[in-house]
N, C-alpha and C. Protein backbone atom coordinates (compact mmCIF):
# COMPACT_ATOMS: atom_id res chain seq x y z
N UNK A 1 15.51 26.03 2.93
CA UNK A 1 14.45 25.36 3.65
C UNK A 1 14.51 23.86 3.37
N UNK A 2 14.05 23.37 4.12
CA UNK A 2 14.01 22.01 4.56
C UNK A 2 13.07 20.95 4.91
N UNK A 3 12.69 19.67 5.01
CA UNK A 3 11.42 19.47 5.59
C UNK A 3 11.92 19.60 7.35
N UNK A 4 12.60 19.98 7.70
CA UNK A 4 13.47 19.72 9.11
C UNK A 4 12.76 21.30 9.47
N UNK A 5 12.12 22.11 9.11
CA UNK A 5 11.91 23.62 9.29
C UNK A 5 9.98 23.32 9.95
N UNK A 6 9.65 22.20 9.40
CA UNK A 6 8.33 21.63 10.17
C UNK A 6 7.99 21.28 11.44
N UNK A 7 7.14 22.24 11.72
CA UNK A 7 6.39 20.94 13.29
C UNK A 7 5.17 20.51 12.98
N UNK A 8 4.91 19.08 13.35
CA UNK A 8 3.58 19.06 12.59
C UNK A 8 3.01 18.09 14.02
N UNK A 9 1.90 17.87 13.90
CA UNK A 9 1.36 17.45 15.57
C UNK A 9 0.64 15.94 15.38
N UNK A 10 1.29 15.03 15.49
CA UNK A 10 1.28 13.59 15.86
C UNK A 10 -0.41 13.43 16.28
N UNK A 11 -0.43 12.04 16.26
CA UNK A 11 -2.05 11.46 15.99
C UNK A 11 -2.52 11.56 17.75
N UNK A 12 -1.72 11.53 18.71
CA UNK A 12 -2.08 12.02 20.00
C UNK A 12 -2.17 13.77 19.95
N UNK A 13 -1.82 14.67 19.28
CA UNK A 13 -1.85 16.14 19.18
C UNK A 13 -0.80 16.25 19.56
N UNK A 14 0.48 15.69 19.69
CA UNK A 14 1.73 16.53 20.64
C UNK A 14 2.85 17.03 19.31
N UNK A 15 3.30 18.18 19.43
CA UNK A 15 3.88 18.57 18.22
C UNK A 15 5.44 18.32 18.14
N UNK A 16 5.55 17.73 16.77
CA UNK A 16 6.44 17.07 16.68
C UNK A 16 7.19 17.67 15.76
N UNK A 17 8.56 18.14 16.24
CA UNK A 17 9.46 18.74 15.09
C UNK A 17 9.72 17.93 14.42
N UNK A 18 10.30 18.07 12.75
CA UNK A 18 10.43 17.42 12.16
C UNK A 18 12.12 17.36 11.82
N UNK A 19 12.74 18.44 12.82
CA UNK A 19 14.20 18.44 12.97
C UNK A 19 14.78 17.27 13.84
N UNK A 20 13.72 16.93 14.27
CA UNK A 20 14.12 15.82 15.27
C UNK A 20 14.59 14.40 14.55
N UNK A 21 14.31 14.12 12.96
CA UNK A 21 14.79 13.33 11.92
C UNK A 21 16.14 13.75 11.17
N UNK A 22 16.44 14.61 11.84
CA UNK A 22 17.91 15.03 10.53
C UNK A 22 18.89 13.63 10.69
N UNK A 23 19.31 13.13 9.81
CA UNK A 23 20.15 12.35 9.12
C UNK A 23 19.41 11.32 9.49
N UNK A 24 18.15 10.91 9.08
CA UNK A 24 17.31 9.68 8.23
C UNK A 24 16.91 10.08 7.38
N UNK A 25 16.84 8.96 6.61
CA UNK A 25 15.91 8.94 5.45
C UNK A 25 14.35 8.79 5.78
N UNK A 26 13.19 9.51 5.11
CA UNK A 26 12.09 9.31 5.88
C UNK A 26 11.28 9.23 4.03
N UNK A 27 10.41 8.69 4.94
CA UNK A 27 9.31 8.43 3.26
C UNK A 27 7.88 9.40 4.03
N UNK A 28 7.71 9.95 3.30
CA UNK A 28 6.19 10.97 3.42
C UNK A 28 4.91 10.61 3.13
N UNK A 29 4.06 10.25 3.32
CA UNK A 29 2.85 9.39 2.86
C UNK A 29 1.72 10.04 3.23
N UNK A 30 1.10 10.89 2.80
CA UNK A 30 -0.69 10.61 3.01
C UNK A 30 -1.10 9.46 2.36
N UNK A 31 -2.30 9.35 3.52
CA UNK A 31 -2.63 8.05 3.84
C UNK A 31 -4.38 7.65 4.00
N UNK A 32 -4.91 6.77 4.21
CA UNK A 32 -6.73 6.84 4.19
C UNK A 32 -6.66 5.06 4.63
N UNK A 33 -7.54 5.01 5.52
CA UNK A 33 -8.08 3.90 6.09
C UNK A 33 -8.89 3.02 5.04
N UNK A 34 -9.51 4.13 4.49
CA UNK A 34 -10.69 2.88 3.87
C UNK A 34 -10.70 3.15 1.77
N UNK A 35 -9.63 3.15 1.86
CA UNK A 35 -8.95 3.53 0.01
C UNK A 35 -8.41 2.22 -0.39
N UNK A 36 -8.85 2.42 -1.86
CA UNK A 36 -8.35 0.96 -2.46
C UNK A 36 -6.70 0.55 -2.12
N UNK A 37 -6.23 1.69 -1.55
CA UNK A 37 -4.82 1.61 -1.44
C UNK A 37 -4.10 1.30 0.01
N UNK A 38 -5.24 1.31 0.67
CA UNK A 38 -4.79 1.06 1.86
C UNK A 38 -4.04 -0.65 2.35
N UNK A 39 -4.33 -1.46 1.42
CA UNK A 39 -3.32 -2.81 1.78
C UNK A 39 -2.03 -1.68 1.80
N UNK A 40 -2.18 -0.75 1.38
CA UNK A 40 -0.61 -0.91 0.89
C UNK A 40 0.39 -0.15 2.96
N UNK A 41 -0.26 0.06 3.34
CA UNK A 41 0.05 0.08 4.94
C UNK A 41 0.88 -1.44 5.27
N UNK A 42 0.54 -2.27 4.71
CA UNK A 42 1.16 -3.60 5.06
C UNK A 42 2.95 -3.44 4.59
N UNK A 43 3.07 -3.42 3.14
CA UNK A 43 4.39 -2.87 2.74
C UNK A 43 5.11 -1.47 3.27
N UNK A 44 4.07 -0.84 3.63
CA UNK A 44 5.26 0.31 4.06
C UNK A 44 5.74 -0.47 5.69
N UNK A 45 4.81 -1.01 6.31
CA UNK A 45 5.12 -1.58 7.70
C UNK A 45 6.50 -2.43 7.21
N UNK A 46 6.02 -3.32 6.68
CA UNK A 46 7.75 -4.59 6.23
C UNK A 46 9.09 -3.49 5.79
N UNK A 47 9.04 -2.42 4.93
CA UNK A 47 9.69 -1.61 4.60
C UNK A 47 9.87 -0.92 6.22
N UNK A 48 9.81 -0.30 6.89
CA UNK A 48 9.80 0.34 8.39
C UNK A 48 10.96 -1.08 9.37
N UNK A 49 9.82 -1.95 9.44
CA UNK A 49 10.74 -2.95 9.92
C UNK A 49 12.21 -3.54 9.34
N UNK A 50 12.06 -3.50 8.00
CA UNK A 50 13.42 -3.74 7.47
C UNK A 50 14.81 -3.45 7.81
N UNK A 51 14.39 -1.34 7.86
CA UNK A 51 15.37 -0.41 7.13
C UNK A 51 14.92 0.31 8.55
N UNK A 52 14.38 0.13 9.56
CA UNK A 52 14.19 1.61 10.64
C UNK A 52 16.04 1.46 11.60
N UNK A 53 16.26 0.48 11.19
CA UNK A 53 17.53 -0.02 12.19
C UNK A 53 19.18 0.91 11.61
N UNK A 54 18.38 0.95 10.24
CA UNK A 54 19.81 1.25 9.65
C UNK A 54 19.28 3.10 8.88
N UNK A 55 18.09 3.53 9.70
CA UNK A 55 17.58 5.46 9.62
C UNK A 55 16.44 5.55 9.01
N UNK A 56 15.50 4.46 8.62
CA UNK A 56 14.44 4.68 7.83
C UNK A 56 13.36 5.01 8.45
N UNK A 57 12.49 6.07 8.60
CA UNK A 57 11.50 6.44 9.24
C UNK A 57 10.60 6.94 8.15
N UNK A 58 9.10 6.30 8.51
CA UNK A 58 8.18 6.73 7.84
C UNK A 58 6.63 7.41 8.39
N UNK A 59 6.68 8.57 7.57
CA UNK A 59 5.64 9.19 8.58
C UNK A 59 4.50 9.30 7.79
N UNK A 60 3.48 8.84 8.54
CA UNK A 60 1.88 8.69 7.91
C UNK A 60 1.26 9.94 8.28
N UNK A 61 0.34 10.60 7.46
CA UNK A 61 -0.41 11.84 7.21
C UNK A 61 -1.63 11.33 7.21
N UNK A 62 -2.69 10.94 7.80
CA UNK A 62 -3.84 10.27 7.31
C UNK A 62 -4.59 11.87 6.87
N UNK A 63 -5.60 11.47 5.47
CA UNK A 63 -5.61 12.50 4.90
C UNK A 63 -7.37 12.20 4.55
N UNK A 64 -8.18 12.83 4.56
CA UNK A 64 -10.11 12.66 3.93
C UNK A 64 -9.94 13.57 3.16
N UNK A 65 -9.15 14.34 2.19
CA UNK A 65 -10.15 14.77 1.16
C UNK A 65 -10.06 13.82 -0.07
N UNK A 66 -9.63 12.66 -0.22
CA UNK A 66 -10.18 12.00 -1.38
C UNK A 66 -10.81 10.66 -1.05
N UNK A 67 -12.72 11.54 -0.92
CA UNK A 67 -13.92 10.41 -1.48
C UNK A 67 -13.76 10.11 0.02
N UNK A 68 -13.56 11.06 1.40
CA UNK A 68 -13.85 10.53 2.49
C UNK A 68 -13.40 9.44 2.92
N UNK A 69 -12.25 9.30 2.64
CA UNK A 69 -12.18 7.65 2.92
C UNK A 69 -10.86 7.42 4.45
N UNK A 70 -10.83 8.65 5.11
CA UNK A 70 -10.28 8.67 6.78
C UNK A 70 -11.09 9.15 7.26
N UNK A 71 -12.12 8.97 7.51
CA UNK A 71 -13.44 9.62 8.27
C UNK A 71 -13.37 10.22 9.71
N UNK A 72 -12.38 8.62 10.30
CA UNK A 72 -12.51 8.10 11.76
C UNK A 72 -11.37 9.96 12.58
N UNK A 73 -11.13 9.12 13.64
CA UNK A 73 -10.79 9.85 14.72
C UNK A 73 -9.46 9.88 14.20
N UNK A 74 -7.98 10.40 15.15
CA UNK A 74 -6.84 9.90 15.29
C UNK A 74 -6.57 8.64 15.67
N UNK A 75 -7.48 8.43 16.98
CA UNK A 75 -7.74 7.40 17.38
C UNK A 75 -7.95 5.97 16.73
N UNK A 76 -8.81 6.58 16.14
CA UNK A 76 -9.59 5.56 15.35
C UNK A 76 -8.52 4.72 14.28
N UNK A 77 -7.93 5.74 13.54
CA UNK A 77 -7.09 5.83 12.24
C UNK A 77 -6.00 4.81 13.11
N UNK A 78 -5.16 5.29 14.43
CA UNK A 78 -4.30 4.81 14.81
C UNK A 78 -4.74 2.84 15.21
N UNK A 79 -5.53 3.04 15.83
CA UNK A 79 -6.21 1.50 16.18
C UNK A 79 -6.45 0.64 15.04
N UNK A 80 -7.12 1.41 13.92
CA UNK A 80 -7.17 0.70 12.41
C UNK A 80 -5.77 -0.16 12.37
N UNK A 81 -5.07 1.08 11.73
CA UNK A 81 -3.79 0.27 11.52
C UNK A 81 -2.95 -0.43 12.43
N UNK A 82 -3.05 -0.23 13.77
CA UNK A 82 -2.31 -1.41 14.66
C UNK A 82 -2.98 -2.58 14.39
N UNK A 83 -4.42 -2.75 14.40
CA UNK A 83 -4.93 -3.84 14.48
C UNK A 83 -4.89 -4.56 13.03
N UNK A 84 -4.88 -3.99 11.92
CA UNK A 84 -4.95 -4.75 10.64
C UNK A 84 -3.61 -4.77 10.14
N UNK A 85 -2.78 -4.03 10.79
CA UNK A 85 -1.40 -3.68 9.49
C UNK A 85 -0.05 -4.18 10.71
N UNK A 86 -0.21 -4.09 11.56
CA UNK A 86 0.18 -4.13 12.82
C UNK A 86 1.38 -2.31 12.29
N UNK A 87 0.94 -1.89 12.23
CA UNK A 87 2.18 -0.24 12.00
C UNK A 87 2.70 -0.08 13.21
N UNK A 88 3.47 0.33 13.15
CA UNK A 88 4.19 0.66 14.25
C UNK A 88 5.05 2.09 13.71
N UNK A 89 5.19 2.41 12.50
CA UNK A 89 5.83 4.09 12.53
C UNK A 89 4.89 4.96 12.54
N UNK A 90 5.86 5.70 12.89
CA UNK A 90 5.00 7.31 13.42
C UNK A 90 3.92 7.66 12.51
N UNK A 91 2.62 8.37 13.26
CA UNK A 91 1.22 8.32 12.38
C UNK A 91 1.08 9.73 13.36
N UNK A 92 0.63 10.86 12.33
CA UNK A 92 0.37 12.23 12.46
C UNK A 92 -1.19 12.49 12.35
N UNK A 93 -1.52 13.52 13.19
CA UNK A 93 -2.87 13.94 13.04
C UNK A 93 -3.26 14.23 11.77
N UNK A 94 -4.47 14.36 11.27
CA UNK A 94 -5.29 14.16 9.91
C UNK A 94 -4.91 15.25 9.22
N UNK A 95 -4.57 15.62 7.92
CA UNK A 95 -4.13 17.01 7.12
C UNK A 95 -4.77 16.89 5.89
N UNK A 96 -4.76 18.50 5.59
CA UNK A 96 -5.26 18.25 4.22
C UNK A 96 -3.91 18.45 3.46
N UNK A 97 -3.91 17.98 2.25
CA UNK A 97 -2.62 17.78 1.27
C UNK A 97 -2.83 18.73 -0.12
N UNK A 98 -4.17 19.21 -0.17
CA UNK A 98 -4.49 19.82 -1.26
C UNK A 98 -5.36 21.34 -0.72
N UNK A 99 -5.19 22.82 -1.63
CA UNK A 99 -6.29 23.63 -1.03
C UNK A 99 -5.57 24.48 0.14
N UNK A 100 -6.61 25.18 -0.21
CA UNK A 100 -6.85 26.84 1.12
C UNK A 100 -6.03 26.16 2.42
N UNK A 101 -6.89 24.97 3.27
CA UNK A 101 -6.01 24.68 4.19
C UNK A 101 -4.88 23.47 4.57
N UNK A 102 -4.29 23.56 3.37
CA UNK A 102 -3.28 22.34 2.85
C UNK A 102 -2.22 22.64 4.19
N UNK A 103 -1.63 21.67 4.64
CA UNK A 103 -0.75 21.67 5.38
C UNK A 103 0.45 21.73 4.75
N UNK A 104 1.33 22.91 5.53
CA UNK A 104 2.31 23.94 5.21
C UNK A 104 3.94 23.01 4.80
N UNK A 105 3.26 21.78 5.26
CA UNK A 105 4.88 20.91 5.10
C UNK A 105 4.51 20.13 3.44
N UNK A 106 2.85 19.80 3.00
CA UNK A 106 2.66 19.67 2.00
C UNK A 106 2.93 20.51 1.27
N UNK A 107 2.69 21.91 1.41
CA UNK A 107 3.34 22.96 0.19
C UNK A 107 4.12 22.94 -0.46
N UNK A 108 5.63 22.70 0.77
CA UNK A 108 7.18 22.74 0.45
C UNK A 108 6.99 20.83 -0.26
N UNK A 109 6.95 20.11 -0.02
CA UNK A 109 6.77 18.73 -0.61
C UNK A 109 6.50 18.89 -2.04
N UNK A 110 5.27 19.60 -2.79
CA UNK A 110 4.97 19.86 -3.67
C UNK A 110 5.71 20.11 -4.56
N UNK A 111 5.95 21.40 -3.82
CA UNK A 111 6.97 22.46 -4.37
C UNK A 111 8.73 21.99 -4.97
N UNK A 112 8.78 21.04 -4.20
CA UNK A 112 10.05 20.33 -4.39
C UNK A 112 9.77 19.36 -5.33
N UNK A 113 9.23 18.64 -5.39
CA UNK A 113 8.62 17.49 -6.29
C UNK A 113 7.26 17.43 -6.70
N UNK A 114 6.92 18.83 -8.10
CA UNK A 114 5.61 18.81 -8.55
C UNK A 114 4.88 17.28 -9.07
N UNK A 115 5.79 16.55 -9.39
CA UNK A 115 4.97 15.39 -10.20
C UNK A 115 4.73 15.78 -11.42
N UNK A 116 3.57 14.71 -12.07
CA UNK A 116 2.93 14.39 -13.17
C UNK A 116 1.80 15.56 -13.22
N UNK A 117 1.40 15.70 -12.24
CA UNK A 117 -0.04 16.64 -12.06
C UNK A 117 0.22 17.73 -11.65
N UNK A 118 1.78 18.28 -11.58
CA UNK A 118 2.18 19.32 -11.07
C UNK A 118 2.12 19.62 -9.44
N UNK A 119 1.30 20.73 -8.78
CA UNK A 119 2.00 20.49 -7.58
C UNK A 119 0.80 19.78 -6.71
N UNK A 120 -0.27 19.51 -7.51
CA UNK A 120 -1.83 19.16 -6.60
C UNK A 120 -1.01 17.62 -6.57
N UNK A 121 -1.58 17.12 -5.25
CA UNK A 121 -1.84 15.66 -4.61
C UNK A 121 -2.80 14.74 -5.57
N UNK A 122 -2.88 13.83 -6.25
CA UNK A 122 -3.55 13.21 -6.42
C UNK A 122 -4.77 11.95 -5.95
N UNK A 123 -4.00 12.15 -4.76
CA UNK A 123 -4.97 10.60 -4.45
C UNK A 123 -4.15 10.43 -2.88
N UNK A 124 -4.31 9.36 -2.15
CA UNK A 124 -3.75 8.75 -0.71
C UNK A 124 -3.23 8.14 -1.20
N UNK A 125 -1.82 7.99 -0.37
CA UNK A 125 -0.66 7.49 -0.74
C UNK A 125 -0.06 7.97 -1.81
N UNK A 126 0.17 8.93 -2.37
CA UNK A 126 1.19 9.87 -2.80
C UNK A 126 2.45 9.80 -1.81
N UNK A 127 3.31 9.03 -2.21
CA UNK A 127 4.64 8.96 -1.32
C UNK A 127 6.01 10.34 -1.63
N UNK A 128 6.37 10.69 -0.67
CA UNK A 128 7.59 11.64 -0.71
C UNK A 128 9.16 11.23 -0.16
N UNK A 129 9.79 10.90 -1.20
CA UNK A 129 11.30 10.16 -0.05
C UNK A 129 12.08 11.75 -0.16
N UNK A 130 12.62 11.60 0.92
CA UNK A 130 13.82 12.58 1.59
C UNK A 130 14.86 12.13 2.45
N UNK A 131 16.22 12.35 2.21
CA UNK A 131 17.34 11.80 1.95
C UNK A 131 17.74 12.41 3.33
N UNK A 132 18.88 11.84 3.91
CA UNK A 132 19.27 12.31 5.08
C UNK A 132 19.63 13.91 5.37
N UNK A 133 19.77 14.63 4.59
CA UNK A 133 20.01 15.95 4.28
C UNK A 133 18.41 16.47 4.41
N UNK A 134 17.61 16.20 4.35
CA UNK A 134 15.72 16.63 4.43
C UNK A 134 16.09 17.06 3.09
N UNK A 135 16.36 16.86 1.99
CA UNK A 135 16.12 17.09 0.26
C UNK A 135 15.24 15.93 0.04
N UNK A 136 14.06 16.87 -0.33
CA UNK A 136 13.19 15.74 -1.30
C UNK A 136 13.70 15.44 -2.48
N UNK A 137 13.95 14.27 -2.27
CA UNK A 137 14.51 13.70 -3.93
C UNK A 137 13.18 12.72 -5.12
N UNK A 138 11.84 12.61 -4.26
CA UNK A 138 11.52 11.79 -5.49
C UNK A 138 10.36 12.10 -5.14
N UNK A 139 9.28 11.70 -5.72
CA UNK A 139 7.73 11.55 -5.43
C UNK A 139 7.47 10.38 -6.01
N UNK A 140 6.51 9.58 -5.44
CA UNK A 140 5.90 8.68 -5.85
C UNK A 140 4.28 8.54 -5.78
N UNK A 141 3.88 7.83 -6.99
CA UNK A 141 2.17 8.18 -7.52
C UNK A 141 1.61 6.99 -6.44
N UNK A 142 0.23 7.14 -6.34
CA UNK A 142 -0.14 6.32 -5.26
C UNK A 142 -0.08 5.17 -5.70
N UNK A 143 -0.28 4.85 -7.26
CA UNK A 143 -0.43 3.23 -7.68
C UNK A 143 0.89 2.52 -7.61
N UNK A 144 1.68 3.44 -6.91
CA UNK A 144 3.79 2.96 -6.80
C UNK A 144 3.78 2.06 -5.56
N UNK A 145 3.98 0.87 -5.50
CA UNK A 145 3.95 0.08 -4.26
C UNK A 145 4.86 0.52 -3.04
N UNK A 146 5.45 0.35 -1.95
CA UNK A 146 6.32 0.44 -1.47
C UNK A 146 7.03 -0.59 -2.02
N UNK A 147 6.99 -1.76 -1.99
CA UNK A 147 8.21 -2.58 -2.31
C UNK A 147 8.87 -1.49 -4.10
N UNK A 148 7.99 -1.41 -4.39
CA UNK A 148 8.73 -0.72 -5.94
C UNK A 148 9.77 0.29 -5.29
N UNK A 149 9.36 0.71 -4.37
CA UNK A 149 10.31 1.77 -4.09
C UNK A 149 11.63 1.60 -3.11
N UNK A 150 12.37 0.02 -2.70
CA UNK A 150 12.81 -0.63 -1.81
C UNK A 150 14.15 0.11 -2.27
N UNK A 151 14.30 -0.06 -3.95
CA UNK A 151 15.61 -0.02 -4.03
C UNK A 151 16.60 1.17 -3.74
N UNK A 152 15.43 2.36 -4.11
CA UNK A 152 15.30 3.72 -3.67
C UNK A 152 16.00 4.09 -2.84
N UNK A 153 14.95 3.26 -1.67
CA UNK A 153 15.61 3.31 0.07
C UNK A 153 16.61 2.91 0.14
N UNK A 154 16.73 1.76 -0.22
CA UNK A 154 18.44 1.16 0.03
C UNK A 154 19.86 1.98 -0.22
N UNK A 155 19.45 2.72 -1.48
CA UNK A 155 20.40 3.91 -2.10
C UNK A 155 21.03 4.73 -0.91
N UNK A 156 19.53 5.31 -0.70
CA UNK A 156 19.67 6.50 0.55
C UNK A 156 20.47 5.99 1.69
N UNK A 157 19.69 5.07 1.80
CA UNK A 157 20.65 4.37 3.23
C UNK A 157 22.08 4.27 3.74
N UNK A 158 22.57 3.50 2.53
CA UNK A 158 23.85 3.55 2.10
C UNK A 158 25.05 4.62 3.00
C-alpha cells in the first residue's frame, strides 16, 4: 500500500485520486486558518513555487479538531488562503486527522510515520513528505518550518 491507493475529495468536493501524483514528491499537511501556525501557509507557498516545476506538490488537509481553529467553509478556507498567502497548491476538503472518523489516508500516514506521540496527530501542520515512489519517508512536528524542511525536498527531487 501506498498513499497512491487514496481518493480523497478536493475543497470543491470532486474526488481526487491520489494516483494521479505517482512520481512527485508531495508534502502532506493538515492545516487551520486561524492557528498560531498558520503564517506558516506563506513558506509552504515559496516552497510550492520553488520546487512544483521540478515534481513538488503539496496537498493541504484543512483540519478543526484542534481548538476549532478551520471553522469556515471549503470555500471560505480556500479564499482565506488565496487572499492572505496567495496558495496556489492543491487544498482538500476539511478531515479529521485524529479518532473514530479520522480520514483513511491519515491512518496509513500515521502508520508509516508514528512520530514522537506515536500514531495520534498532534496539532495543524503536522507535515508528511513522500518520495516519488508514495513511501512516506519522514514526519514533521508542527513547530518544523517549511523552510527547515527545504533540504529534505531537494534530496527527493534529485
Amino acid at each position: 500500500m501506498t498513499v497512491y491507493d487514496f481518493i480523497m475529495k478536493d475543497a470543491a468536493g470532486n474526488d481526487v485520486n491520489l494516483a494521479d501524483y505517482k512520481g512527485k514528491v508531495l508534502l502532506i499537511v493538515n492545516t487551520a486558518t486561524g492557528c498560531g501556525f498558520t503564517p506558516q501557509y506563506e513558506g509552504l507557498e515559496e516552497l510550492y513555487k520553488k520546487y512544483n516545476a521540478d515534481g513538488l506538490e503539496i496537498l493541504d488537509f484543512p483540519c478543526n479538531q484542534f481548538g476549532n481553529q478551520a471553522p469556515g467553509t471549503e470555500d471560505e478556507i480556500v479564499s482565506f488562503c488565496k487572499l492572505n498567502y496567495g496558495v496556489s497548491f492543491k487544498q482538500f476538503a476539511k478531515i479529521e486527522v485524529n479518532g473514530d472518523n479520522e480520514a483513511p489516508l491519515y491512518t496509513y500516514l500515521k502508520s508509516q510515520q508514528g512520530g514522537v506521540l506515536g500514531s495520534r496527530i498532534k496539532w495543524n501542520f503536522t507535515k508528511f513528505l513522500v518520495d516519488r515512489d508514495g513511501n512516506v519517508i519522514d514526519r514533521f512536528a508542527p513547530t518544523v518550518t517549511p523552510e527547515k524542511i527545504e533540504a529534505k525536498i531537494k534530496e527527493l527531487l534529485v
